[in-house]
Each structure stands twice: as C-alpha cells, then as structure tokens.
Protein backbone atom coordinates (compact mmCIF):
# COMPACT_ATOMS: atom_id res chain seq x y z
CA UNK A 1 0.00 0.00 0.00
CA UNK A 2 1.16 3.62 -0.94
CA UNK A 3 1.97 5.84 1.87
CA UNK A 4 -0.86 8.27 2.09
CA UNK A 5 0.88 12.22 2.15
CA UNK A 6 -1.37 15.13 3.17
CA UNK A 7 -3.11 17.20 0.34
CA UNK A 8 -2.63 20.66 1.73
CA UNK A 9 -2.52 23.71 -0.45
CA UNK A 10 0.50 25.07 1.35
CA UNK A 11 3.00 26.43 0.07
CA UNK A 12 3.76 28.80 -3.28
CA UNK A 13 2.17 29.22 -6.74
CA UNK A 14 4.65 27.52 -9.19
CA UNK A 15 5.49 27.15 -13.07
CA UNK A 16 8.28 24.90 -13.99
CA UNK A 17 9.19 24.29 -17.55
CA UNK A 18 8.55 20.01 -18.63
CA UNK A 19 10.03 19.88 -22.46
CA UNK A 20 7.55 22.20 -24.65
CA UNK A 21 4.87 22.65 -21.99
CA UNK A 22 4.87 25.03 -18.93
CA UNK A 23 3.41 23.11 -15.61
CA UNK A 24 1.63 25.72 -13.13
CA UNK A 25 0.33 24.64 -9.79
CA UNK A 26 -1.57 26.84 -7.85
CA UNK A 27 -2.73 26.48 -4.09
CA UNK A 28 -6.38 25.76 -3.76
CA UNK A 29 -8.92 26.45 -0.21
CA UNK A 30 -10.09 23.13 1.31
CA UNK A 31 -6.34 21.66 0.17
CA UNK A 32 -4.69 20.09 -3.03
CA UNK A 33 -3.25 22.02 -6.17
CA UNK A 34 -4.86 23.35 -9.15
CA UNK A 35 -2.24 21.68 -11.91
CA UNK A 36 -2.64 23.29 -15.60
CA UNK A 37 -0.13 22.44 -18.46
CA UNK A 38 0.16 25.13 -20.65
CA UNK A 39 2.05 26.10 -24.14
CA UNK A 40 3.54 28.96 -24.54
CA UNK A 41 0.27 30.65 -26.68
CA UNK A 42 -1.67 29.66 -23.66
CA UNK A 43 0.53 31.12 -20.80
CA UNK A 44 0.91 34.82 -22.89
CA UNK A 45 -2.58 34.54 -23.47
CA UNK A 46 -3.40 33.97 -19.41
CA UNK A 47 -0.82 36.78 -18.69
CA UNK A 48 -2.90 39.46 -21.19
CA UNK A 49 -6.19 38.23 -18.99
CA UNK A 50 -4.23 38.81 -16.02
CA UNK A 51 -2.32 42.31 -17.04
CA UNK A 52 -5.96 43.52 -17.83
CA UNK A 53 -7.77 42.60 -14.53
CA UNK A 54 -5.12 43.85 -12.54
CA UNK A 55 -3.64 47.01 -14.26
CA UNK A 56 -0.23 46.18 -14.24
C-alpha cells in the first residue's frame, strides 16, 4: 500500500518548464493544487487576462 501524504494547499504558486509545456500549480482552499499544463500561446494569453484585470 502507498503511503498516504497530506493534500494541503501550502505552500507557493509555481510554473516549472517540462520539455515544450509550462506546468503551473496553484494552491487551492479546502487543500490540493490546481495543476494546468500550458504552451507557450496559452501562458501569454493567461498573462494578457491577467495584465488587464489587474492594471499592471
């Protein structure tokens, strides 16, 4: 049997970079990570949303 290891949405947003795709994980409430792959048309794309929500 596996050993069982807390889901806890502690710690830092991340993006690491896994051959062509980008790999974010994001902290969720009630525990766990939110894990999106993403290419590189996706990831400027999210940044534009972002830039114009938060007027960077």
């Amino acid at each position: 049997m596996a050993a069982m290891k807390p889901r806890t949405g502690d710690g830092p947003m991340e993006v690491t970079k896994e051959g062509r795709s980008l790999i974010m994980r994001v902290p969720i409430d009630g525990g766990g990570r939110l894990v999106l792959e993403l290419n590189k048309d996706e990831a400027n794309a999210l940044r534009e949303c972002l830039v114009g929500v938060t007027d960077a």
